[in-house]
Structures are given as C-alpha cells and as structure tokens.
PDBML (XML) file of the C-alpha atoms, coordinates in Angstrom:
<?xml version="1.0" encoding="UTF-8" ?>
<PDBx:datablock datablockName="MODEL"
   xmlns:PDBx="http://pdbml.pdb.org/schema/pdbx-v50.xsd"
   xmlns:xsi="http://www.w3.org/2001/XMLSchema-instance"
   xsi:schemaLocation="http://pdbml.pdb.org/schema/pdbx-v50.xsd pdbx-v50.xsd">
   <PDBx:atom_siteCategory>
      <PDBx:atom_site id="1">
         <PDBx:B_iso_or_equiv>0.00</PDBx:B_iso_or_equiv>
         <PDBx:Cartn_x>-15.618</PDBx:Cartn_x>
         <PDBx:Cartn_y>-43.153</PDBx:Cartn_y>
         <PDBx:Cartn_z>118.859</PDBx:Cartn_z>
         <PDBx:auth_asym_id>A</PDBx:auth_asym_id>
         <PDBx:auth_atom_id>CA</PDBx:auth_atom_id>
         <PDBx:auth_comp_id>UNK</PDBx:auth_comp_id>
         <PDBx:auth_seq_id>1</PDBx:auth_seq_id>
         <PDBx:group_PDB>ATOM</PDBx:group_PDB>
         <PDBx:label_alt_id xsi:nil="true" />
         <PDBx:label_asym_id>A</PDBx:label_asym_id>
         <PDBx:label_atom_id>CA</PDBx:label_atom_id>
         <PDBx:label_comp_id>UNK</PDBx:label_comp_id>
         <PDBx:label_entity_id>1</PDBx:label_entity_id>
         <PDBx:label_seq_id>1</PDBx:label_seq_id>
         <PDBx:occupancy>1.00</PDBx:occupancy>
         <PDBx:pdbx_PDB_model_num>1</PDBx:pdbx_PDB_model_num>
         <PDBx:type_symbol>C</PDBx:type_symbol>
      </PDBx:atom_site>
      <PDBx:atom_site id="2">
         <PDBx:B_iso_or_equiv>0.00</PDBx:B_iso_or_equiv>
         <PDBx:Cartn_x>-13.345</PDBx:Cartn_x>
         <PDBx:Cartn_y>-42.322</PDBx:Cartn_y>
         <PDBx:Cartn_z>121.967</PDBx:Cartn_z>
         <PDBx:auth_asym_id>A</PDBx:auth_asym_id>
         <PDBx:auth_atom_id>CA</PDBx:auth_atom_id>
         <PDBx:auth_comp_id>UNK</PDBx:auth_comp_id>
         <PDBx:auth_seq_id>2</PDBx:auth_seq_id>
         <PDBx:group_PDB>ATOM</PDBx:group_PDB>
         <PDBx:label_alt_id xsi:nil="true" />
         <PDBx:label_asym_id>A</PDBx:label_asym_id>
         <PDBx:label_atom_id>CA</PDBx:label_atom_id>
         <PDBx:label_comp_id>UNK</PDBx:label_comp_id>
         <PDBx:label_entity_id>1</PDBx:label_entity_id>
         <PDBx:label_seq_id>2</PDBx:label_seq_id>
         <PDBx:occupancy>1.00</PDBx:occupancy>
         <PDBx:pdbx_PDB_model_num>1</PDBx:pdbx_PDB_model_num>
         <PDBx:type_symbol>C</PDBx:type_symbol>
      </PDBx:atom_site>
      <PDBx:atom_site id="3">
         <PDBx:B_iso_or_equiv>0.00</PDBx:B_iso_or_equiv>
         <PDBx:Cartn_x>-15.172</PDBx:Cartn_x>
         <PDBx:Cartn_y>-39.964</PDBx:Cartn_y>
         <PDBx:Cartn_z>124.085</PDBx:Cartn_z>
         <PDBx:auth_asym_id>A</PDBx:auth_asym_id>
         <PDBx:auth_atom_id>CA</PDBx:auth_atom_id>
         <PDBx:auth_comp_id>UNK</PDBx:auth_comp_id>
         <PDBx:auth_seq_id>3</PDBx:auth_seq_id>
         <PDBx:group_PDB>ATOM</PDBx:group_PDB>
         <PDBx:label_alt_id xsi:nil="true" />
         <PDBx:label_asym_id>A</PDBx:label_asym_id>
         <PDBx:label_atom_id>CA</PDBx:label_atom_id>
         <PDBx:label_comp_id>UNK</PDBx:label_comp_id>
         <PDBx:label_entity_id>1</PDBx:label_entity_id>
         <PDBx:label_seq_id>3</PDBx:label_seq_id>
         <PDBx:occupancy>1.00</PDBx:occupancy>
         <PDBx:pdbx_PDB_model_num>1</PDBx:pdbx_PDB_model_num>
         <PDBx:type_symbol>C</PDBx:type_symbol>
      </PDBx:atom_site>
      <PDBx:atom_site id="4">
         <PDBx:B_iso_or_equiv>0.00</PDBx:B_iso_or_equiv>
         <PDBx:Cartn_x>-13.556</PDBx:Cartn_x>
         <PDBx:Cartn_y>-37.771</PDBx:Cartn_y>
         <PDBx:Cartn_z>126.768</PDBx:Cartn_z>
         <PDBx:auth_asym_id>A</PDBx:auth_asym_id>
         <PDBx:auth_atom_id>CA</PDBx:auth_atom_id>
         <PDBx:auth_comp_id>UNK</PDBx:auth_comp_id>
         <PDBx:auth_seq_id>4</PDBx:auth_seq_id>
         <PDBx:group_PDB>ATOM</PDBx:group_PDB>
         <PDBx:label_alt_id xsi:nil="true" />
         <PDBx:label_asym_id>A</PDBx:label_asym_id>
         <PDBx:label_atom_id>CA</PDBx:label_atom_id>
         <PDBx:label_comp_id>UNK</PDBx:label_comp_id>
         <PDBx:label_entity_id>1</PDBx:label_entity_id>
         <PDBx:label_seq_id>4</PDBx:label_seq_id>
         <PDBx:occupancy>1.00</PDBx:occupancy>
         <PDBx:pdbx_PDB_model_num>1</PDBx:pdbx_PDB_model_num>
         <PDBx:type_symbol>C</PDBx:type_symbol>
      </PDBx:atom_site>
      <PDBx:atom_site id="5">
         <PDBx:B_iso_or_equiv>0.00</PDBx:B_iso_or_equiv>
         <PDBx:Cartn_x>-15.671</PDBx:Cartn_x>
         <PDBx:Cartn_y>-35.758</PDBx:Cartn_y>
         <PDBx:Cartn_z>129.389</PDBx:Cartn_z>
         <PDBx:auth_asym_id>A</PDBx:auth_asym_id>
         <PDBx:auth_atom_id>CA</PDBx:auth_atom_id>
         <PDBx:auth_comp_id>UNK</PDBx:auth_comp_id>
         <PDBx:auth_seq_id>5</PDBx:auth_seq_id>
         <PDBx:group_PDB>ATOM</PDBx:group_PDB>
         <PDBx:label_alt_id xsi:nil="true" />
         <PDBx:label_asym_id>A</PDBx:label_asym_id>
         <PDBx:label_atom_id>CA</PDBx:label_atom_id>
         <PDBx:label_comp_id>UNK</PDBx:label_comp_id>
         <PDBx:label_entity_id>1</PDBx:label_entity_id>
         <PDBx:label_seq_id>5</PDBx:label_seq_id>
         <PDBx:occupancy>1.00</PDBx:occupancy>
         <PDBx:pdbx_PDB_model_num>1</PDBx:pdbx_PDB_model_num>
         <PDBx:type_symbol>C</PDBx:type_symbol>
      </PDBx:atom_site>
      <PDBx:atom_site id="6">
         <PDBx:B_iso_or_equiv>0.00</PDBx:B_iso_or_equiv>
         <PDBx:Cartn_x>-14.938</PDBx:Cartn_x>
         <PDBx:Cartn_y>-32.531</PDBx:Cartn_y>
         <PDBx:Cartn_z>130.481</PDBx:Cartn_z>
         <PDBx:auth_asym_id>A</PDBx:auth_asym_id>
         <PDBx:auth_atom_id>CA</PDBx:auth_atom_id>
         <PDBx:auth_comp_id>UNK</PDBx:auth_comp_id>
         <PDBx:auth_seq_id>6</PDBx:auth_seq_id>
         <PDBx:group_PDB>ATOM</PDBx:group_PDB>
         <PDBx:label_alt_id xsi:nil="true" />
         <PDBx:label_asym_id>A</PDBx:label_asym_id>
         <PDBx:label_atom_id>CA</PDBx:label_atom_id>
         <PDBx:label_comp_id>UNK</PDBx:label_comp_id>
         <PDBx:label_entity_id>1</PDBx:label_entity_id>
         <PDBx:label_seq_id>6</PDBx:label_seq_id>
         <PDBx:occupancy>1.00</PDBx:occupancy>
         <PDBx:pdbx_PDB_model_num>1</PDBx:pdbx_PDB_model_num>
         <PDBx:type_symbol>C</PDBx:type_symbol>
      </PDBx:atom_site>
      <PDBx:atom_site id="7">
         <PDBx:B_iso_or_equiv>0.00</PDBx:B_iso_or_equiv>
         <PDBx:Cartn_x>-12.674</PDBx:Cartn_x>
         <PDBx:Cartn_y>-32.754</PDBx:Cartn_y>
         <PDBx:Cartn_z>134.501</PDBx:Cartn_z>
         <PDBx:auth_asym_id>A</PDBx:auth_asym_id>
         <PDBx:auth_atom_id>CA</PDBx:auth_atom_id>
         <PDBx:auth_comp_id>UNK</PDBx:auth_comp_id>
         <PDBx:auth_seq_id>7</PDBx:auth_seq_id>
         <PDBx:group_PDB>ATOM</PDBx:group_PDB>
         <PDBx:label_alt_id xsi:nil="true" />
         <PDBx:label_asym_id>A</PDBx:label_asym_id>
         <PDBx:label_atom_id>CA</PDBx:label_atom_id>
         <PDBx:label_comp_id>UNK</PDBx:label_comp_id>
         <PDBx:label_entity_id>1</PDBx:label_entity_id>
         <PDBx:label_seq_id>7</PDBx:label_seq_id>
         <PDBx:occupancy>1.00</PDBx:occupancy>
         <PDBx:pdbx_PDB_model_num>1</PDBx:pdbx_PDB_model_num>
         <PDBx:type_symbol>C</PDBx:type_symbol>
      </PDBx:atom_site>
      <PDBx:atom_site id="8">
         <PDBx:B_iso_or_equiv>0.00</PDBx:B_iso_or_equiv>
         <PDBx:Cartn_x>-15.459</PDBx:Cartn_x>
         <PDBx:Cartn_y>-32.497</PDBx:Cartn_y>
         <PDBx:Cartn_z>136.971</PDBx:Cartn_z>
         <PDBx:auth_asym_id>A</PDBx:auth_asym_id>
         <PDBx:auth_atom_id>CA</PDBx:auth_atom_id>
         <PDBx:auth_comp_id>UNK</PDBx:auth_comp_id>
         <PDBx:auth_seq_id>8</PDBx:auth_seq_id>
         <PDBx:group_PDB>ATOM</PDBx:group_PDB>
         <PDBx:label_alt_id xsi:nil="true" />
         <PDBx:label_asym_id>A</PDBx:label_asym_id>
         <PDBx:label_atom_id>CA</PDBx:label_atom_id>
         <PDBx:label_comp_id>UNK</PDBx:label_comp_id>
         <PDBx:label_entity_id>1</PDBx:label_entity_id>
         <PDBx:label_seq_id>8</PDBx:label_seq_id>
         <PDBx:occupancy>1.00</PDBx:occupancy>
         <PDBx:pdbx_PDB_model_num>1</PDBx:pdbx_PDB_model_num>
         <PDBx:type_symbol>C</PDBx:type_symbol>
      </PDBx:atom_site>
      <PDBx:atom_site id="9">
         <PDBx:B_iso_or_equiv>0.00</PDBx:B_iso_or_equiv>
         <PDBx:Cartn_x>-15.686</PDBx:Cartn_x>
         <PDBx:Cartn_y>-30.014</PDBx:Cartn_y>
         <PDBx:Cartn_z>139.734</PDBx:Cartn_z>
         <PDBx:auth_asym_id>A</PDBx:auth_asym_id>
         <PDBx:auth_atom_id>CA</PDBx:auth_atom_id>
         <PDBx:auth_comp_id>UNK</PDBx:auth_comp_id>
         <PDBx:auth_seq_id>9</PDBx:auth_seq_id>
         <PDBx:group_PDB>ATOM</PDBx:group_PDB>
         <PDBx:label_alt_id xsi:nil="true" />
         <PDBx:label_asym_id>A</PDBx:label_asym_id>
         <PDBx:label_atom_id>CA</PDBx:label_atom_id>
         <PDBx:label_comp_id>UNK</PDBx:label_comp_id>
         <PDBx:label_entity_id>1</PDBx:label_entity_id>
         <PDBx:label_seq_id>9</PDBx:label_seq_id>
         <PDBx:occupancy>1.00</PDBx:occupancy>
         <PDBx:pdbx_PDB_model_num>1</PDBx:pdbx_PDB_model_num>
         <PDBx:type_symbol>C</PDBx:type_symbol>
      </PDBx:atom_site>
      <PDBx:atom_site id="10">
         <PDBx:B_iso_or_equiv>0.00</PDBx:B_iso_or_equiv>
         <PDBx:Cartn_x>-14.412</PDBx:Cartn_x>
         <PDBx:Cartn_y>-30.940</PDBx:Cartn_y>
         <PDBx:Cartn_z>143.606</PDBx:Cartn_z>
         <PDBx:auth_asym_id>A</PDBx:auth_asym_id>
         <PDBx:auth_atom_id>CA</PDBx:auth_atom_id>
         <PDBx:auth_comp_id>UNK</PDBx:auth_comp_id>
         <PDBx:auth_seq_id>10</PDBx:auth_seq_id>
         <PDBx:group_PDB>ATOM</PDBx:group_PDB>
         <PDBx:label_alt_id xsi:nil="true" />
         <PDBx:label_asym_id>A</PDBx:label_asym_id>
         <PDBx:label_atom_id>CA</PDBx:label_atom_id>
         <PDBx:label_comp_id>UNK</PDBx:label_comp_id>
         <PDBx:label_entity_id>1</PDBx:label_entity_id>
         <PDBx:label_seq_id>10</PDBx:label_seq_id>
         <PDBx:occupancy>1.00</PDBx:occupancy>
         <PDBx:pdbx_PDB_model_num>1</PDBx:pdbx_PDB_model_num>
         <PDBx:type_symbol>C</PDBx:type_symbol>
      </PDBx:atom_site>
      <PDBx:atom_site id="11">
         <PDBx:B_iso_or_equiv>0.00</PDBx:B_iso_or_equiv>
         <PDBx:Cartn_x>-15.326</PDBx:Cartn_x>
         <PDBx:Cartn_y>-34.535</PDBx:Cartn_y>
         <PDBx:Cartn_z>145.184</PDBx:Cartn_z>
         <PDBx:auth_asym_id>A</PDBx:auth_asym_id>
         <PDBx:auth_atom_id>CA</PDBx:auth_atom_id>
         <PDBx:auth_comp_id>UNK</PDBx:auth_comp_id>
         <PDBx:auth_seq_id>11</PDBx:auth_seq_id>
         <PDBx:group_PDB>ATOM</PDBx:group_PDB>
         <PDBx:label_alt_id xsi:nil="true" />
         <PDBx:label_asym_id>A</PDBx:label_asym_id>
         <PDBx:label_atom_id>CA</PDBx:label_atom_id>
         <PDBx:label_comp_id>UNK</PDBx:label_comp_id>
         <PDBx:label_entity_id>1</PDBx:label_entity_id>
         <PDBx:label_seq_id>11</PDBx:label_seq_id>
         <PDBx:occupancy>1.00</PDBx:occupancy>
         <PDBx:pdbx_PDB_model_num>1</PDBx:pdbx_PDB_model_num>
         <PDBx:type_symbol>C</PDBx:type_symbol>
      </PDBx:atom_site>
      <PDBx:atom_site id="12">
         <PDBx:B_iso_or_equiv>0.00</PDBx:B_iso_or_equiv>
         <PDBx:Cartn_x>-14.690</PDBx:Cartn_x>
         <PDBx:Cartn_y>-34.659</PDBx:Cartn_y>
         <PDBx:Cartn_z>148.327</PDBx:Cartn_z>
         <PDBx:auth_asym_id>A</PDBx:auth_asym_id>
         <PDBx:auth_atom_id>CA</PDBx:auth_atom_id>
         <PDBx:auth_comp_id>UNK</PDBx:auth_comp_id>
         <PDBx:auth_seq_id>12</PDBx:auth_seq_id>
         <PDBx:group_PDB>ATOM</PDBx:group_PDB>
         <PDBx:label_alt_id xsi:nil="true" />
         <PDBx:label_asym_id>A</PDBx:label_asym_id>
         <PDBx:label_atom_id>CA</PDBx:label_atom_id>
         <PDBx:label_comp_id>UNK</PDBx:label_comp_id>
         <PDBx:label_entity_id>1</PDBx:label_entity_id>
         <PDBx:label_seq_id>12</PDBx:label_seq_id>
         <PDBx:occupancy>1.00</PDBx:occupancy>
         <PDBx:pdbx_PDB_model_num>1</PDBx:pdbx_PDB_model_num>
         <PDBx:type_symbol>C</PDBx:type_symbol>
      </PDBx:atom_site>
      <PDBx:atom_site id="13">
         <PDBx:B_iso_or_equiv>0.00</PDBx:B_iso_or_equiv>
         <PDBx:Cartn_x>-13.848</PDBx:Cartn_x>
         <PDBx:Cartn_y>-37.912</PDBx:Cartn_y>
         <PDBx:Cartn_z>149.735</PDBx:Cartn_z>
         <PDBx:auth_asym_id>A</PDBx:auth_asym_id>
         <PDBx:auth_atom_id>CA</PDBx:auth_atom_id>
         <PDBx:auth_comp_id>UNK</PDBx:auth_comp_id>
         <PDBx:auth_seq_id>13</PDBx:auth_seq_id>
         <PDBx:group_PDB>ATOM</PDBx:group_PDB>
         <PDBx:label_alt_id xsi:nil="true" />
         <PDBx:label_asym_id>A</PDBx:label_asym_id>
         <PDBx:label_atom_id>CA</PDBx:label_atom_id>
         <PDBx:label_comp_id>UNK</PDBx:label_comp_id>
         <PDBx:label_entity_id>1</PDBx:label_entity_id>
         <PDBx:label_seq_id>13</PDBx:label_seq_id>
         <PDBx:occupancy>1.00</PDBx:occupancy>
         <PDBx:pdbx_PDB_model_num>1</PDBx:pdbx_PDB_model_num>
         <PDBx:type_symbol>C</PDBx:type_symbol>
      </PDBx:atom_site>
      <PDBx:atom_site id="14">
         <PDBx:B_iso_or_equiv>0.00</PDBx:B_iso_or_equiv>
         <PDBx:Cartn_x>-15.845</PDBx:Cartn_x>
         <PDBx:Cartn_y>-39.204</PDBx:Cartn_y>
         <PDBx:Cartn_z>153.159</PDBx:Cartn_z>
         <PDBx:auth_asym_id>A</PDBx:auth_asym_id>
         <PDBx:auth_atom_id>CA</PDBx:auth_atom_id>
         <PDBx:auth_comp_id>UNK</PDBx:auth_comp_id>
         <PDBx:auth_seq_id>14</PDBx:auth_seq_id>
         <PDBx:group_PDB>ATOM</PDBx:group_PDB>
         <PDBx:label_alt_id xsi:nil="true" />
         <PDBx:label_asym_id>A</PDBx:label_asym_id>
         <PDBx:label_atom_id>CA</PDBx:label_atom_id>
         <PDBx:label_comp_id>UNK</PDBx:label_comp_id>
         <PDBx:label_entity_id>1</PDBx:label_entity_id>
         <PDBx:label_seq_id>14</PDBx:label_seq_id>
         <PDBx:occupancy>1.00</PDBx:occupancy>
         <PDBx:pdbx_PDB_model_num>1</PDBx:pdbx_PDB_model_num>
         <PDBx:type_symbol>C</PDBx:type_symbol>
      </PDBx:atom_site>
      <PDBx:atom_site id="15">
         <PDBx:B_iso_or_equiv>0.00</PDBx:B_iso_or_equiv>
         <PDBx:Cartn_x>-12.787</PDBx:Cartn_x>
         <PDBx:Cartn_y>-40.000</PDBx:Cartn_y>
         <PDBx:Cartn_z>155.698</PDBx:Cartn_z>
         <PDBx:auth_asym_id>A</PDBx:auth_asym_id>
         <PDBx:auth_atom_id>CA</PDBx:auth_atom_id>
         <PDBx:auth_comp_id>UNK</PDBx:auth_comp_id>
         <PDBx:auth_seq_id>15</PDBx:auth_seq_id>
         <PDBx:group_PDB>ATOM</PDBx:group_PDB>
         <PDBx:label_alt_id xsi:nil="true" />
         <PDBx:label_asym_id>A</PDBx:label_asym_id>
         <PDBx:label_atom_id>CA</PDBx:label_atom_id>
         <PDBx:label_comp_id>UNK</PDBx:label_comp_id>
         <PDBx:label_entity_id>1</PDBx:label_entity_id>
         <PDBx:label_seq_id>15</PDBx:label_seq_id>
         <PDBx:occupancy>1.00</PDBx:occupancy>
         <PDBx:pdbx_PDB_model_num>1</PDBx:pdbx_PDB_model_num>
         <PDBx:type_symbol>C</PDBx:type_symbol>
      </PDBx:atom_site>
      <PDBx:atom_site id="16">
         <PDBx:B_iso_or_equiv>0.00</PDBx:B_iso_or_equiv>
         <PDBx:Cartn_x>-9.803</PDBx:Cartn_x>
         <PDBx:Cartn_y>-39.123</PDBx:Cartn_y>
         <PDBx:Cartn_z>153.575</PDBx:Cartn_z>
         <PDBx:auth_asym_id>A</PDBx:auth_asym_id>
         <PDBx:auth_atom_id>CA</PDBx:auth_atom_id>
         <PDBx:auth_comp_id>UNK</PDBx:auth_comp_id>
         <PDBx:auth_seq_id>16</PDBx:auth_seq_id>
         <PDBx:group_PDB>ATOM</PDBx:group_PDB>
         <PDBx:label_alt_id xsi:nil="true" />
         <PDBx:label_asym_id>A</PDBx:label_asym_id>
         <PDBx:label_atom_id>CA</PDBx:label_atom_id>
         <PDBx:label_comp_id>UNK</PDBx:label_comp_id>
         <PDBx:label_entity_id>1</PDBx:label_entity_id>
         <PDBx:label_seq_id>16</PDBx:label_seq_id>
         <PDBx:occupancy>1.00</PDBx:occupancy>
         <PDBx:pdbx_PDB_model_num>1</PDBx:pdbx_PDB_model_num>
         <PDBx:type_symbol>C</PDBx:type_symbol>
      </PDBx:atom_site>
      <PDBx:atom_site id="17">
         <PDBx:B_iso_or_equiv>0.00</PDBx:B_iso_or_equiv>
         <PDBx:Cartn_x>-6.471</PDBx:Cartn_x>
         <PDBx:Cartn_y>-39.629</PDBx:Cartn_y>
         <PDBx:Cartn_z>155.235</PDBx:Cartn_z>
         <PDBx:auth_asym_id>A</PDBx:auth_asym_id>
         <PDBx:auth_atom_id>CA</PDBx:auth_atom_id>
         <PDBx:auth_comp_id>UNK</PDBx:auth_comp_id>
         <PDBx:auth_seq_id>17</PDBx:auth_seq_id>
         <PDBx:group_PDB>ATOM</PDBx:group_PDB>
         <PDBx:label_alt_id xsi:nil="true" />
         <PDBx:label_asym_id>A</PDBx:label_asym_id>
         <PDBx:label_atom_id>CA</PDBx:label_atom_id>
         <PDBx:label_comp_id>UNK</PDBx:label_comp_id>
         <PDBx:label_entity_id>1</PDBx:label_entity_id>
         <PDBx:label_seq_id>17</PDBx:label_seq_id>
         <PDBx:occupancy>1.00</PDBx:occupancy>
         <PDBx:pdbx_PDB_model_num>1</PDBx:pdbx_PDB_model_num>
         <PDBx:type_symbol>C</PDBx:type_symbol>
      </PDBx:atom_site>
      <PDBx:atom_site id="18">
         <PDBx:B_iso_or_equiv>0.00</PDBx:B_iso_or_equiv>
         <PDBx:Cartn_x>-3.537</PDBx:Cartn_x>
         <PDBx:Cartn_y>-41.696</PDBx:Cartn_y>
         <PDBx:Cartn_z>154.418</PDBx:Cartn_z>
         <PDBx:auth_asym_id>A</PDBx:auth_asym_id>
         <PDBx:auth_atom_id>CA</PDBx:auth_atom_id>
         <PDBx:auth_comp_id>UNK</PDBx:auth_comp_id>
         <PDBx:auth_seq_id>18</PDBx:auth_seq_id>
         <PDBx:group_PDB>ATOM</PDBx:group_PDB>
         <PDBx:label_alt_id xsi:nil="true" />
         <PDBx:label_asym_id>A</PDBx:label_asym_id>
         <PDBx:label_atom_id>CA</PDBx:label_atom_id>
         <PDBx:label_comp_id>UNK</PDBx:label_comp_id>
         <PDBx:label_entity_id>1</PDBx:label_entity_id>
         <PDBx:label_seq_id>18</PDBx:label_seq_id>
         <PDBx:occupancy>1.00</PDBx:occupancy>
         <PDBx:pdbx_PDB_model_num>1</PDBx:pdbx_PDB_model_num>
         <PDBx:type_symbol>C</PDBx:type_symbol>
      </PDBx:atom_site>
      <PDBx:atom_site id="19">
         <PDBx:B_iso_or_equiv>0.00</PDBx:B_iso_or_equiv>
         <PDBx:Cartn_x>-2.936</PDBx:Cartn_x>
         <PDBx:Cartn_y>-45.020</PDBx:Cartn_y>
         <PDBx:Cartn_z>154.751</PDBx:Cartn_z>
         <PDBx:auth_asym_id>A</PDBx:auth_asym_id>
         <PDBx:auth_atom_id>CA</PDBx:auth_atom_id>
         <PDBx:auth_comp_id>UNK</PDBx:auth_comp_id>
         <PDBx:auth_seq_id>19</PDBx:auth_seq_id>
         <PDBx:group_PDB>ATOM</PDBx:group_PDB>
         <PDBx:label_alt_id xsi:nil="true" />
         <PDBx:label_asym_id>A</PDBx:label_asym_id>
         <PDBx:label_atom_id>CA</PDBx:label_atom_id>
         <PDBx:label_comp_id>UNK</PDBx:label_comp_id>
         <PDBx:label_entity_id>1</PDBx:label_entity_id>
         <PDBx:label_seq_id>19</PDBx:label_seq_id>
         <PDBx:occupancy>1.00</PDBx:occupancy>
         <PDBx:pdbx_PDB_model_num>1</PDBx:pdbx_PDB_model_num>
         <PDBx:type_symbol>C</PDBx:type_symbol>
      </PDBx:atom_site>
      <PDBx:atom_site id="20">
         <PDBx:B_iso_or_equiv>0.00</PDBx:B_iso_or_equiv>
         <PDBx:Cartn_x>-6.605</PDBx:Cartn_x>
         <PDBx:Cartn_y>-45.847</PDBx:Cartn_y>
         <PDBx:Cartn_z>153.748</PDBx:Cartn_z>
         <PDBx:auth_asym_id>A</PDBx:auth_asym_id>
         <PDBx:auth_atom_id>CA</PDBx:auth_atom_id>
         <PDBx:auth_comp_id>UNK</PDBx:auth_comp_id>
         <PDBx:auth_seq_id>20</PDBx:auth_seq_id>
         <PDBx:group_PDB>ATOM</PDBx:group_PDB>
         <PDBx:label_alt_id xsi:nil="true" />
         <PDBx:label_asym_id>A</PDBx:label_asym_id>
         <PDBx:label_atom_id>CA</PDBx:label_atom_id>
         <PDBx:label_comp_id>UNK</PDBx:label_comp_id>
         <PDBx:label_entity_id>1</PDBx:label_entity_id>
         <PDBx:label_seq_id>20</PDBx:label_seq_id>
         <PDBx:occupancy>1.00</PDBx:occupancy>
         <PDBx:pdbx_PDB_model_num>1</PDBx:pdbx_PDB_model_num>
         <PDBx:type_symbol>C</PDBx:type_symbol>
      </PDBx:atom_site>
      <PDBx:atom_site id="21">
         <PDBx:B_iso_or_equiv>0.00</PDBx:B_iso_or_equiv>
         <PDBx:Cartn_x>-8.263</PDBx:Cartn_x>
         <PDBx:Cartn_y>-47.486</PDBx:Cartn_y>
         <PDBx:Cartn_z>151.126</PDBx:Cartn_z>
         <PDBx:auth_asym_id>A</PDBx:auth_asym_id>
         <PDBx:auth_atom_id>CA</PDBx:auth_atom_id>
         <PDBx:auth_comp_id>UNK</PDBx:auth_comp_id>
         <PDBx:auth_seq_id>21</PDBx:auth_seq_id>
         <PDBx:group_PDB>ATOM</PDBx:group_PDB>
         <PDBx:label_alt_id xsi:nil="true" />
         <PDBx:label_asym_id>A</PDBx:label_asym_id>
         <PDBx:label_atom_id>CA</PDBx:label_atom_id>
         <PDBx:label_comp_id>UNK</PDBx:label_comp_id>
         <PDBx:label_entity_id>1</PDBx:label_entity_id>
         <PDBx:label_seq_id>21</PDBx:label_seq_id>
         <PDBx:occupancy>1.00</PDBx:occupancy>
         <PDBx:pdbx_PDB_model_num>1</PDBx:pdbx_PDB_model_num>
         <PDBx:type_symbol>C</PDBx:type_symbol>
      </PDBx:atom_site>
      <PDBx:atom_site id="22">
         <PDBx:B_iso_or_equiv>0.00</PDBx:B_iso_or_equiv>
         <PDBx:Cartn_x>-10.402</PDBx:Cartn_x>
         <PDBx:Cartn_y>-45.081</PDBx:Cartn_y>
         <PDBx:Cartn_z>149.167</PDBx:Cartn_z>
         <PDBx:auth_asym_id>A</PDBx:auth_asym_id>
         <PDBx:auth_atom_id>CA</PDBx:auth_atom_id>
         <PDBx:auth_comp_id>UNK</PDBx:auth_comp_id>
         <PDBx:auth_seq_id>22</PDBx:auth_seq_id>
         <PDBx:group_PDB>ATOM</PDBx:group_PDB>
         <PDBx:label_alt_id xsi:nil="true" />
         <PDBx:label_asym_id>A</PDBx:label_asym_id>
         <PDBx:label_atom_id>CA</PDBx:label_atom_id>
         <PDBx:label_comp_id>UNK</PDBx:label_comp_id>
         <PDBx:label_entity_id>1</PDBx:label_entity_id>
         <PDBx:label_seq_id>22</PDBx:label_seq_id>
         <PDBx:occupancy>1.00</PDBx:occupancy>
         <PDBx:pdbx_PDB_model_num>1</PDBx:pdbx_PDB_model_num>
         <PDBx:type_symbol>C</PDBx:type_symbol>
      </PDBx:atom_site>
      <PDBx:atom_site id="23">
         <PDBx:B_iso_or_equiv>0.00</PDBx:B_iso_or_equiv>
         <PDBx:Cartn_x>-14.135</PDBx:Cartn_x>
         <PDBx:Cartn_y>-47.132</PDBx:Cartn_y>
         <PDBx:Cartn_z>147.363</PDBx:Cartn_z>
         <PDBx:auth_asym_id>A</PDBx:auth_asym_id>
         <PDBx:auth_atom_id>CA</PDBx:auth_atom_id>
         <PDBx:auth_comp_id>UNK</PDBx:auth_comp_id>
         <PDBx:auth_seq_id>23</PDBx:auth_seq_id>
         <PDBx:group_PDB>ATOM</PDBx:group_PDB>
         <PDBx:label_alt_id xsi:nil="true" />
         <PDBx:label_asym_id>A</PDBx:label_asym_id>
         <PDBx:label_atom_id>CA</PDBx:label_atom_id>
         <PDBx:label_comp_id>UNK</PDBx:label_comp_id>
         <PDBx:label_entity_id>1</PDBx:label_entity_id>
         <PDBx:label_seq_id>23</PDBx:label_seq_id>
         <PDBx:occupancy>1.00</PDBx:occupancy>
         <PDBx:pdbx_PDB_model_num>1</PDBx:pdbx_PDB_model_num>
         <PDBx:type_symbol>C</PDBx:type_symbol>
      </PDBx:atom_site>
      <PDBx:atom_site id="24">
         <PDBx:B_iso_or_equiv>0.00</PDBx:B_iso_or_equiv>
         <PDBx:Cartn_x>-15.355</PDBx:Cartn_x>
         <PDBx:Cartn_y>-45.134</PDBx:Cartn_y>
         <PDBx:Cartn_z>144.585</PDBx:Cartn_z>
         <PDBx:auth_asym_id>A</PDBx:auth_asym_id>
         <PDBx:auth_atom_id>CA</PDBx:auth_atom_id>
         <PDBx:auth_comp_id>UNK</PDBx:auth_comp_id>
         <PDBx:auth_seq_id>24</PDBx:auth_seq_id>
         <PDBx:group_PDB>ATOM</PDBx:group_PDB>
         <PDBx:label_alt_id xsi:nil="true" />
         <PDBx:label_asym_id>A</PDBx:label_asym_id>
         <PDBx:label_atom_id>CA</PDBx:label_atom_id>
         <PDBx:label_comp_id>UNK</PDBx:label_comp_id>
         <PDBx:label_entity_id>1</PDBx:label_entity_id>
         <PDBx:label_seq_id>24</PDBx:label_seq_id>
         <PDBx:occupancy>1.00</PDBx:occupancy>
         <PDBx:pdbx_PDB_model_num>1</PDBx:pdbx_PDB_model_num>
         <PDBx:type_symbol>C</PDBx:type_symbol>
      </PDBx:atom_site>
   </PDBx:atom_siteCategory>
</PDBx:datablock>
C-alpha cells in the first residue's frame, strides 16, 4: 500500500546559497 509521511519540521541545509549543488 502507498504510504505518505506526515511534512517534516525545518532542515536546514549546511552552506545553502545559489548556484550550488545541494547532497542529501
């Protein structure tokens, strides 16, 4: 069966700025 979570809260993302790639 398809789950779904709930959204999660705030993640805040080490060196965020544009032109970036972002790793998860």
């Amino acid at each position: 069966d398809q789950q779904v979570s709930p959204v999660s809260g705030d993640v805040t993302i080490t060196n965020a700025a544009v032109d970036t790639q972002t790793y998860f």
